[in-house]
N, C-alpha and C. Protein backbone atom coordinates (compact mmCIF):
# COMPACT_ATOMS: atom_id res chain seq x y z
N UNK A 1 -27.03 -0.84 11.01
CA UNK A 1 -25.69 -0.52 10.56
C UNK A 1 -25.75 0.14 9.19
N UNK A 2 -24.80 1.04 9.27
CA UNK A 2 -24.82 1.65 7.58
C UNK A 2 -24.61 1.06 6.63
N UNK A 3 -24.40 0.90 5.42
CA UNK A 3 -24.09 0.24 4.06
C UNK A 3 -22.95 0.98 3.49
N UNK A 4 -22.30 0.78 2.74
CA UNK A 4 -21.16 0.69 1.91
C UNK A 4 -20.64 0.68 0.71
N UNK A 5 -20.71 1.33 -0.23
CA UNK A 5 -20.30 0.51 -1.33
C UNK A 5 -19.13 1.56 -2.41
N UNK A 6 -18.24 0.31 -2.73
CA UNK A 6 -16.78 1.20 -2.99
C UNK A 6 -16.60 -0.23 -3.95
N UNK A 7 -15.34 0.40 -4.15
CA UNK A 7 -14.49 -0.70 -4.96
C UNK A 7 -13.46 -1.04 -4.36
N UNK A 8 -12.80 -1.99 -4.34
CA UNK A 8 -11.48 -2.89 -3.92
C UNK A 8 -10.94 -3.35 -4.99
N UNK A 9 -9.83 -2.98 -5.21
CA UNK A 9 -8.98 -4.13 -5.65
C UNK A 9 -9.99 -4.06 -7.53
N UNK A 10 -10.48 -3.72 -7.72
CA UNK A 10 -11.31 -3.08 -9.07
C UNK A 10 -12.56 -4.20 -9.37
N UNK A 11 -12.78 -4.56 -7.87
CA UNK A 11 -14.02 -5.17 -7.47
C UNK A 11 -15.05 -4.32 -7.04
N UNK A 12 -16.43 -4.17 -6.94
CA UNK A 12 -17.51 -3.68 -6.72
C UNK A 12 -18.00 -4.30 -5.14
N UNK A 13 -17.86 -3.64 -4.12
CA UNK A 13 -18.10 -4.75 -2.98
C UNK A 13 -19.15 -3.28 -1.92
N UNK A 14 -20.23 -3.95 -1.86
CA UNK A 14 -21.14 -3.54 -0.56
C UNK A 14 -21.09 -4.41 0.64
N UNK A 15 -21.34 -3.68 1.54
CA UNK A 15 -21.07 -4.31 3.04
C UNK A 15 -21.40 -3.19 4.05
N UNK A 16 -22.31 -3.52 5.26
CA UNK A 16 -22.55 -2.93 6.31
C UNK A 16 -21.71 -2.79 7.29
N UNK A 17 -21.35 -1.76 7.80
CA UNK A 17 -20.41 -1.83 9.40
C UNK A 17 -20.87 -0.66 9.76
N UNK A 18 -20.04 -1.14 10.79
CA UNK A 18 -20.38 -0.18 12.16
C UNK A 18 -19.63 1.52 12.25
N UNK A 19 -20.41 2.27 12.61
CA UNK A 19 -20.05 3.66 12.05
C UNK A 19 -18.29 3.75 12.42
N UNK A 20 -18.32 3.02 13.54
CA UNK A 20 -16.65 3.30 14.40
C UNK A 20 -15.36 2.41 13.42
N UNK A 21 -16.45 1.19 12.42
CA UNK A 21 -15.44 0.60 11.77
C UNK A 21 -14.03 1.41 11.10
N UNK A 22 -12.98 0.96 10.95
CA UNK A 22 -11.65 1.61 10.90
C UNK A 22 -11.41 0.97 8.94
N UNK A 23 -11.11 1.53 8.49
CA UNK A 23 -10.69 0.86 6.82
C UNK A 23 -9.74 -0.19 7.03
N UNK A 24 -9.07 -0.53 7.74
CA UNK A 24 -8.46 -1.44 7.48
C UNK A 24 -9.14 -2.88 8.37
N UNK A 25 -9.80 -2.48 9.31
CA UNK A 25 -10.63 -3.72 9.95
C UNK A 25 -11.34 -3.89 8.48
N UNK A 26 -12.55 -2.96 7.93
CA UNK A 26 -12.93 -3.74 6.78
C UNK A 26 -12.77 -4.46 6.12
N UNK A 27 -10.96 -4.19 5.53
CA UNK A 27 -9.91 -4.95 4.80
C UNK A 27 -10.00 -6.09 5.03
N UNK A 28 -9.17 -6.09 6.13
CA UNK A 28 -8.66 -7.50 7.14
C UNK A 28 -9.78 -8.39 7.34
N UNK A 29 -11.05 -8.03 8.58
CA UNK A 29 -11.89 -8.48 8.93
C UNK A 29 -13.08 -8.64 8.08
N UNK A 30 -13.74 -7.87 7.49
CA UNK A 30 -15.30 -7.97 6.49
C UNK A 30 -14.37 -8.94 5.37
N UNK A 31 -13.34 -8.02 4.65
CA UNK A 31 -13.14 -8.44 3.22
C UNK A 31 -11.97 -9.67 3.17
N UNK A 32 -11.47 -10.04 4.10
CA UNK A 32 -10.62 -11.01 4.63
C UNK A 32 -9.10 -10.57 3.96
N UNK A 33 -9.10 -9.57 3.60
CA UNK A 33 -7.27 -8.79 2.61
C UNK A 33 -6.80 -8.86 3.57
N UNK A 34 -5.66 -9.78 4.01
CA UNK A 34 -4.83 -9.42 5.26
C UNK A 34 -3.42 -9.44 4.87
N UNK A 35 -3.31 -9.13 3.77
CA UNK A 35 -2.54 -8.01 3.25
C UNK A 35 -1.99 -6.94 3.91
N UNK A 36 -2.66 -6.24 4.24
CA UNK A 36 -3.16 -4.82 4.63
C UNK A 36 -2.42 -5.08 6.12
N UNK A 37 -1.96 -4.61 6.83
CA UNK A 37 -1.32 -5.16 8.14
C UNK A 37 -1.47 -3.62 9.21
N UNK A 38 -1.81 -4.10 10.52
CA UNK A 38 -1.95 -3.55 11.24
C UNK A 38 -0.95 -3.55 12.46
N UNK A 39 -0.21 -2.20 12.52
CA UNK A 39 0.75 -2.32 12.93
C UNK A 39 0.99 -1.42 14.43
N UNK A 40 0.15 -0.33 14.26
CA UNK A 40 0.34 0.52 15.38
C UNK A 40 -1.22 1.30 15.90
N UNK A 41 -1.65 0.94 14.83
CA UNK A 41 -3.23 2.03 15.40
C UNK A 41 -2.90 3.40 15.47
N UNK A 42 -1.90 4.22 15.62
CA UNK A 42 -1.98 5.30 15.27
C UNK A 42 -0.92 6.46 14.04
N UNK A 43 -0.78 5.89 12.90
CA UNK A 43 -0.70 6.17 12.14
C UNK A 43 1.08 6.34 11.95
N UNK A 44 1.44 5.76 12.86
CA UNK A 44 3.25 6.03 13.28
C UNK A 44 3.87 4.98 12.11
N UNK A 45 3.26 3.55 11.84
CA UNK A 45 4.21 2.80 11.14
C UNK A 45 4.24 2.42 9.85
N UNK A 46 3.14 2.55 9.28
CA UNK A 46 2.74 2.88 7.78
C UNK A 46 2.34 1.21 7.07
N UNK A 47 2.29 0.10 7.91
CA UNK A 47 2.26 -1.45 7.81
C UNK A 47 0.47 -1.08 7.40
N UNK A 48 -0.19 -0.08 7.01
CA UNK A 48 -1.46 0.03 7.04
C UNK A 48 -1.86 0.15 5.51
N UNK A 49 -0.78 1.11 4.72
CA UNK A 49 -1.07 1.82 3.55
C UNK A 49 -1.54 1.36 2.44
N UNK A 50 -2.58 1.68 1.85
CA UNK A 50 -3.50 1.41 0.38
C UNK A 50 -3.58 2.50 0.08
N UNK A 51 -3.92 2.57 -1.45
CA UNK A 51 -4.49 3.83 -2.26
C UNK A 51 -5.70 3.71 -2.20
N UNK A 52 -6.53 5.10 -2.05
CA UNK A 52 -7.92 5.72 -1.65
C UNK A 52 -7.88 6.98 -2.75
N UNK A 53 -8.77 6.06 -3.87
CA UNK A 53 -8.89 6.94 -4.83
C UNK A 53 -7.56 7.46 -5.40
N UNK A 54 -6.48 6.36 -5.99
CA UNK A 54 -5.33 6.52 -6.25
C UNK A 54 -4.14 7.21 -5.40
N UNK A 55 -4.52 7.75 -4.02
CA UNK A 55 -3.66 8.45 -3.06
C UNK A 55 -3.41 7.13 -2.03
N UNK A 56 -2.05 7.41 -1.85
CA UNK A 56 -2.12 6.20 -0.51
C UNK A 56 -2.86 7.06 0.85
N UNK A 57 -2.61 6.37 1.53
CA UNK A 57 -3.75 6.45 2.94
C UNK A 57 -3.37 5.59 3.92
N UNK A 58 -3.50 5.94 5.26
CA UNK A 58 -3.31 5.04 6.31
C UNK A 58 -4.51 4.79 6.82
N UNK A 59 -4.69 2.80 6.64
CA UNK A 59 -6.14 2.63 6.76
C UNK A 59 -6.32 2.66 8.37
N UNK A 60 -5.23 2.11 8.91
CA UNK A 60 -5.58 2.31 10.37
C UNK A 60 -6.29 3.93 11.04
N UNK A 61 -6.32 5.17 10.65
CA UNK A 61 -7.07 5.67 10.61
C UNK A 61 -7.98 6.62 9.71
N UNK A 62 -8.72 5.83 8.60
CA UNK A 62 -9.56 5.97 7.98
C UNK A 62 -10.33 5.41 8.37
N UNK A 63 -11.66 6.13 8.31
CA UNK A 63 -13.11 5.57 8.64
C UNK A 63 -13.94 4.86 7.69
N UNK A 64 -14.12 3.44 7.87
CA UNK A 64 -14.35 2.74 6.56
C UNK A 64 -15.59 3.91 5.85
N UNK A 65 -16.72 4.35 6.47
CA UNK A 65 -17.62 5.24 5.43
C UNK A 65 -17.39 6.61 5.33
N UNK A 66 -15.96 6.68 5.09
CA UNK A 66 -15.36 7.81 4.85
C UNK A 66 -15.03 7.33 2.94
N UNK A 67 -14.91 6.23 3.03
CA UNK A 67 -14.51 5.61 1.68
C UNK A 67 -15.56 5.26 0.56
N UNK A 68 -17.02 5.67 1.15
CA UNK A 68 -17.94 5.09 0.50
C UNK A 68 -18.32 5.91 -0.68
N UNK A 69 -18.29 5.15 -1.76
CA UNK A 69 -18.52 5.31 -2.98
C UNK A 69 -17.17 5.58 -3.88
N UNK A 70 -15.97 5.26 -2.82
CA UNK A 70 -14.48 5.39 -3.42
C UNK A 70 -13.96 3.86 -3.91
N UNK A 71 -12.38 4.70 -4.32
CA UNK A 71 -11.55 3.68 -4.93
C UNK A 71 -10.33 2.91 -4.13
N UNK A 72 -10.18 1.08 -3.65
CA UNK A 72 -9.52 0.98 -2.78
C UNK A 72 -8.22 0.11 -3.25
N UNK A 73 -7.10 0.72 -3.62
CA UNK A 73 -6.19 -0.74 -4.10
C UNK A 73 -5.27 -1.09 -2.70
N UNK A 74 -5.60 -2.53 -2.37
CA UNK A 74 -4.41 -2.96 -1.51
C UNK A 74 -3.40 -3.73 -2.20
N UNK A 75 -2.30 -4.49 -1.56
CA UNK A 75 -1.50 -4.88 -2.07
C UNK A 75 -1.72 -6.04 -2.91
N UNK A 76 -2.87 -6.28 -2.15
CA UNK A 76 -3.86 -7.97 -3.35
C UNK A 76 -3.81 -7.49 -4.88
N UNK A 77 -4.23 -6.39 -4.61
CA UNK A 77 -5.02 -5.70 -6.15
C UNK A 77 -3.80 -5.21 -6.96
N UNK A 78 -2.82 -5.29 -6.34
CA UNK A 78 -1.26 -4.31 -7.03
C UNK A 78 -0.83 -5.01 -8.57
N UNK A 79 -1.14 -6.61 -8.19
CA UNK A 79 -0.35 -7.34 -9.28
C UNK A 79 -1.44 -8.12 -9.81
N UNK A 80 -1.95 -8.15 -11.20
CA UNK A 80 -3.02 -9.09 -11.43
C UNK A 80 -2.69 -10.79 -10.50
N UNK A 81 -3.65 -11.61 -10.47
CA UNK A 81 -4.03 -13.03 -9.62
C UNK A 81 -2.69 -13.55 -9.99
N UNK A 82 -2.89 -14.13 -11.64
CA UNK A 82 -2.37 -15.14 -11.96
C UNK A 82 -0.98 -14.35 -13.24
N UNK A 83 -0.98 -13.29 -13.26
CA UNK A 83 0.15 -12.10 -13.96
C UNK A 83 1.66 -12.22 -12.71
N UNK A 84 2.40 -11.70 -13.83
CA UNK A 84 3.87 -11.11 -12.61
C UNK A 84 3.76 -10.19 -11.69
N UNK A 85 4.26 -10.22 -10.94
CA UNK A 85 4.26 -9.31 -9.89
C UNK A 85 4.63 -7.95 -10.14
N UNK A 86 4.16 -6.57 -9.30
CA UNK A 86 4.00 -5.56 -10.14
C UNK A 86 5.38 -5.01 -9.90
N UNK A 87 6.01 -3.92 -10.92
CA UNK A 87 7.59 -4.29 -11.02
C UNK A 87 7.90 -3.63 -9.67
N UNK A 88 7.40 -2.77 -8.83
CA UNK A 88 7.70 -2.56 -7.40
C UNK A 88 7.98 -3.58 -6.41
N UNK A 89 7.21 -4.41 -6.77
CA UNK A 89 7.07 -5.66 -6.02
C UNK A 89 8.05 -6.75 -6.59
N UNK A 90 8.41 -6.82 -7.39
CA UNK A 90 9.55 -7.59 -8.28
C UNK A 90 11.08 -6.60 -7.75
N UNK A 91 11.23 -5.33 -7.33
CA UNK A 91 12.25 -4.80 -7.30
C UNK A 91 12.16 -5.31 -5.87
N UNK A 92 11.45 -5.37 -4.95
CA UNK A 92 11.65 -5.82 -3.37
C UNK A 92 11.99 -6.81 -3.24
N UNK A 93 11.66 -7.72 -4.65
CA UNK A 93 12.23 -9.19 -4.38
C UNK A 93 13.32 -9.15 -4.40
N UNK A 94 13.92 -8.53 -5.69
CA UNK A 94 15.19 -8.79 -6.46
C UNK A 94 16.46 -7.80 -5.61
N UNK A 95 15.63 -7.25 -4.98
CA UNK A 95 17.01 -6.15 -3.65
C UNK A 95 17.37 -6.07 -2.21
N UNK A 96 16.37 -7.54 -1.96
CA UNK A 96 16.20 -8.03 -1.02
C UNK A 96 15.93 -6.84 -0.04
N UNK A 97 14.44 -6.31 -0.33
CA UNK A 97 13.97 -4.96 0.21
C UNK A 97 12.89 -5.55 1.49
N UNK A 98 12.91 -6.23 1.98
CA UNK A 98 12.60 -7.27 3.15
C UNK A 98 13.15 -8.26 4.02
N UNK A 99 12.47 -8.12 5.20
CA UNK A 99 12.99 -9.02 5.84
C UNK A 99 11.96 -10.25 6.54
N UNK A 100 11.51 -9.93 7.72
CA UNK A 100 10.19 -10.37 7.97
C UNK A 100 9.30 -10.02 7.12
N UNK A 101 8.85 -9.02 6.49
CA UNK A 101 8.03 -8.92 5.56
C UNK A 101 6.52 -8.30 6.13
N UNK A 102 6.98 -7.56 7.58
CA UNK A 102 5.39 -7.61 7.81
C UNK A 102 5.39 -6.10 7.32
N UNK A 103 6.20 -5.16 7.03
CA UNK A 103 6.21 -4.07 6.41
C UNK A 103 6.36 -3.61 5.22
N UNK A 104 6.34 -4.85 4.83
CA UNK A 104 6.99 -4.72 3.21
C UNK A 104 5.07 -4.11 2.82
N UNK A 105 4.29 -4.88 2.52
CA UNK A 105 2.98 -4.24 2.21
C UNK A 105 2.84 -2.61 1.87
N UNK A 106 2.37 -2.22 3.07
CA UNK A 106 2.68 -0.34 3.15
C UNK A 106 3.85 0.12 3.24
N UNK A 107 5.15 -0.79 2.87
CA UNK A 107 6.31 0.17 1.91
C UNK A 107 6.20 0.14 0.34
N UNK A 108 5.99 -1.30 -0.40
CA UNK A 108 5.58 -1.20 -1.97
C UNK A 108 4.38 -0.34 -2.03
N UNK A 109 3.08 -0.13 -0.94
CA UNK A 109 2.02 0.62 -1.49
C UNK A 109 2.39 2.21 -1.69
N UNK A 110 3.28 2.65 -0.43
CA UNK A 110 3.80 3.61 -0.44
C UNK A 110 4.92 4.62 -1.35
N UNK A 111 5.91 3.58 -1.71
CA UNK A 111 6.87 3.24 -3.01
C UNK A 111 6.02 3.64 -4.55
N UNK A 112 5.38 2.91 -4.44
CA UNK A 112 3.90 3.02 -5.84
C UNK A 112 3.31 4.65 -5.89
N UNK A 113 3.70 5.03 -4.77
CA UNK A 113 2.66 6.80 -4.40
C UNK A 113 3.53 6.80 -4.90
N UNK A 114 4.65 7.31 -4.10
CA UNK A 114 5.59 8.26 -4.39
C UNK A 114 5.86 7.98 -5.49
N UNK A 115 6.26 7.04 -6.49
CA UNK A 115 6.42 7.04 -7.90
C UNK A 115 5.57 8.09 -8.82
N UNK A 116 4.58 7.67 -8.46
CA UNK A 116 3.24 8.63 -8.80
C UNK A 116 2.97 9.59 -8.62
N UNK A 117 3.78 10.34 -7.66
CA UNK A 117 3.83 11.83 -7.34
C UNK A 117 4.95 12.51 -7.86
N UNK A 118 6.56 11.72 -7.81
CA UNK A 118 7.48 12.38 -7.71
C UNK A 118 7.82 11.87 -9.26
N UNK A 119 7.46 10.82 -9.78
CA UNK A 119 8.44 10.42 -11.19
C UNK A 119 9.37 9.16 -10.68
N UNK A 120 9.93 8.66 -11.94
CA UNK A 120 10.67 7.31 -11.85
C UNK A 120 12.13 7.65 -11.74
N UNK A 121 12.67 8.73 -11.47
CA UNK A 121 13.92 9.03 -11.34
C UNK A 121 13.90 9.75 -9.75
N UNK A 122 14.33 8.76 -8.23
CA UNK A 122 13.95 9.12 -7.09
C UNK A 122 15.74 8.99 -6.92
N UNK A 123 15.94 10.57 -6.22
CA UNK A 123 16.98 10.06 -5.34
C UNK A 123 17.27 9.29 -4.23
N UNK A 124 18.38 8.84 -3.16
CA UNK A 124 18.08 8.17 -2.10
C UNK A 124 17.52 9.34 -1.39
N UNK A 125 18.10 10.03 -0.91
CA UNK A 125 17.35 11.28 -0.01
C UNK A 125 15.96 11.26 0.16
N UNK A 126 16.04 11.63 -1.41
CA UNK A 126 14.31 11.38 -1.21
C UNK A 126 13.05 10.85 -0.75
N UNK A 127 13.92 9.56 -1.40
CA UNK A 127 13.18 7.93 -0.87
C UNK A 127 13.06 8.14 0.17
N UNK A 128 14.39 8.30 1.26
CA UNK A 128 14.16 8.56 2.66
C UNK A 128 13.31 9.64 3.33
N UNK A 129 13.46 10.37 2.73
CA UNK A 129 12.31 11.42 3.31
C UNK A 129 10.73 11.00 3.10
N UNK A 130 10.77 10.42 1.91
CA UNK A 130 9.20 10.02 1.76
C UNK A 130 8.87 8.62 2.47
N UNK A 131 10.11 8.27 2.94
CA UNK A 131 9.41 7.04 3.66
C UNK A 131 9.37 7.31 5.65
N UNK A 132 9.40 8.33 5.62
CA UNK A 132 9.48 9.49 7.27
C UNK A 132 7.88 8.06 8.07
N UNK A 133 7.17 8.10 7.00
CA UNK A 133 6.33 7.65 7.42
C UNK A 133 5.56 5.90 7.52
N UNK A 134 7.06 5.40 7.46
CA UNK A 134 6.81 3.88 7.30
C UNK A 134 8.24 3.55 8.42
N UNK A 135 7.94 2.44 9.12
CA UNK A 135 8.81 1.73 9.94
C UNK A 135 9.33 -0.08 9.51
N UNK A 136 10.21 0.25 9.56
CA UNK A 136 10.69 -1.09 9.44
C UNK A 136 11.51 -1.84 9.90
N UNK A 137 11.32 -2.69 11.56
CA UNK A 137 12.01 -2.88 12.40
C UNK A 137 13.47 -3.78 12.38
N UNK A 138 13.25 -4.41 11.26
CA UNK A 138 14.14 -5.37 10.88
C UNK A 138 15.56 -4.65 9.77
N UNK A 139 15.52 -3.51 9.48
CA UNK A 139 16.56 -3.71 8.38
C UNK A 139 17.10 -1.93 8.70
N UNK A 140 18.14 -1.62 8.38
CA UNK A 140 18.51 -0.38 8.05
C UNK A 140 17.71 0.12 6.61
N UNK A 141 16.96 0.00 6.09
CA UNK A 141 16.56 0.73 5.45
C UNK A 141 17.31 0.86 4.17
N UNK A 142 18.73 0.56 3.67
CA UNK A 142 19.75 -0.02 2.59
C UNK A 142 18.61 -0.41 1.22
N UNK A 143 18.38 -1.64 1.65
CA UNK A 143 17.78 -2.42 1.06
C UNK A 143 16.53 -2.07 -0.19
N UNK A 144 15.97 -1.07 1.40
CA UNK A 144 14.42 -1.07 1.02
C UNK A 144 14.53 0.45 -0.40
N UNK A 145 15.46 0.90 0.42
CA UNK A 145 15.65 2.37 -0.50
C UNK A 145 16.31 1.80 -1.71
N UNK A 146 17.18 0.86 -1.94
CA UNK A 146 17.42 0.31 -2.88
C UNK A 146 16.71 -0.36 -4.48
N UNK A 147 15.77 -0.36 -3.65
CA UNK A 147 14.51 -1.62 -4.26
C UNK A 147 13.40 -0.45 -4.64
N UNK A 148 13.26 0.44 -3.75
CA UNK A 148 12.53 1.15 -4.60
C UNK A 148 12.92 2.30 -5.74
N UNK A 149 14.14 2.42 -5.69
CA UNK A 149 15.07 3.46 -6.62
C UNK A 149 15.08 2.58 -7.91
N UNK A 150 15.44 0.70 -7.79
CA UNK A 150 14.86 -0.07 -8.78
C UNK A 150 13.74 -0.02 -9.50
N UNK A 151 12.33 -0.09 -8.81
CA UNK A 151 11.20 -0.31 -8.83
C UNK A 151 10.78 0.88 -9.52
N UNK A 152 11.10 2.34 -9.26
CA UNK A 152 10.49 3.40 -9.97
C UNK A 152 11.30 3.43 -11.13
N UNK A 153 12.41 2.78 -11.54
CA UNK A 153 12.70 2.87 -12.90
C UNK A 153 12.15 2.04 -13.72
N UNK A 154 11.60 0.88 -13.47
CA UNK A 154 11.32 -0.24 -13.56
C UNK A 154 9.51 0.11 -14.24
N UNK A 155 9.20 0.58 -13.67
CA UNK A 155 7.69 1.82 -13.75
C UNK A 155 7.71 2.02 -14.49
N UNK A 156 8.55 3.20 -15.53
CA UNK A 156 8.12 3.62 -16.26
C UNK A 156 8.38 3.09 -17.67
N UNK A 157 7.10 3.58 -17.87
CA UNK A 157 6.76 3.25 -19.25
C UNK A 157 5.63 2.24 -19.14
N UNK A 158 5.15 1.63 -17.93
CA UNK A 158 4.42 0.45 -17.68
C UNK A 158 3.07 0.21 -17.64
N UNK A 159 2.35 -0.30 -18.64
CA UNK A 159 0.89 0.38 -18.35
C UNK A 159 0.02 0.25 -17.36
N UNK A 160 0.52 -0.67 -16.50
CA UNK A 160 0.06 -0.72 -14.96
C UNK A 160 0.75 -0.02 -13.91
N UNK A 161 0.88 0.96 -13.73
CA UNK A 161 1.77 1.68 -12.33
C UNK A 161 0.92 1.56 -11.15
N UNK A 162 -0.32 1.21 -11.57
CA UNK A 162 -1.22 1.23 -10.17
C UNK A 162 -0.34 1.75 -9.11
């Protein structure tokens, strides 16, 4: 089997798998982050998303040694252990930007891009358009666009935007 070695979460981690391994089995299965949620296998619901080398990414199809010698933040890594939660993740609380919660993951990882691409001043439109690529079976979507229009104001200035 091949070898591995990347960072997680701003950990240093080697590990062998199998050429067919998928990035988010690594996650889940090698590195036990089950965080990371697997939702559709083909790239339709976005319950997958981490940053890869500061870009989000859908791990469900990324090839874990596609990542090797890269950078991996999942949602573990978003908020220090024993720190507050990162203010994206504090705006989902506080806007009740969840429901079941199994999508919430790759919507704050996703939320965190787009901050990072577009700036802390997001219209709703926007939000909605940039979230084309996340599903969330439980809610109209109110909420979630809510929480992150919070969350990117909330950003800036912050020396963690991870």
């Amino acid at each position: 089997m091949p070898g591995l070695g990347l960072s997680v979460n701003e950990r240093p981690v080697s590990v062998e798998v199998e050429a067919r391994t998928l990035l988010v089995e690594l996650l889940r299965d090698k590195l036990l982050l089950t965080g990371t949620h697997v939702g559709c296998d083909t790239s339709q619901c976005g319950a997958c998303v981490v940053h890869l080398n500061g870009i989000a990414v859908k791990s469900c199809t990324t090839l874990a040694l596609q990542v090797d010698g890269g950078s991996v933040l999942t949602i573990e890594g978003l908020a220090a252990p024993d720190g507050p939660l990162h203010p994206m993740q504090e705006a989902f609380r506080e806007n009740h930007g969840l429901q079941c919660g199994f999508c919430t993951p790759g919507m704050v990882m996703t939320a965190v891009d787009m901050v990072h691409r577009l700036g802390n001043d997001l219209d709703e439109h926007t939000i909605r358009q940039e979230l084309d690529g996340n599903l969330c079976r439980c809610t109209g979507y109110h909420n979630i666009v809510k929480a992150i229009a919070a969350g990117a104001k909330t950003m800036k200035g912050t020396s963690k935007a991870a």
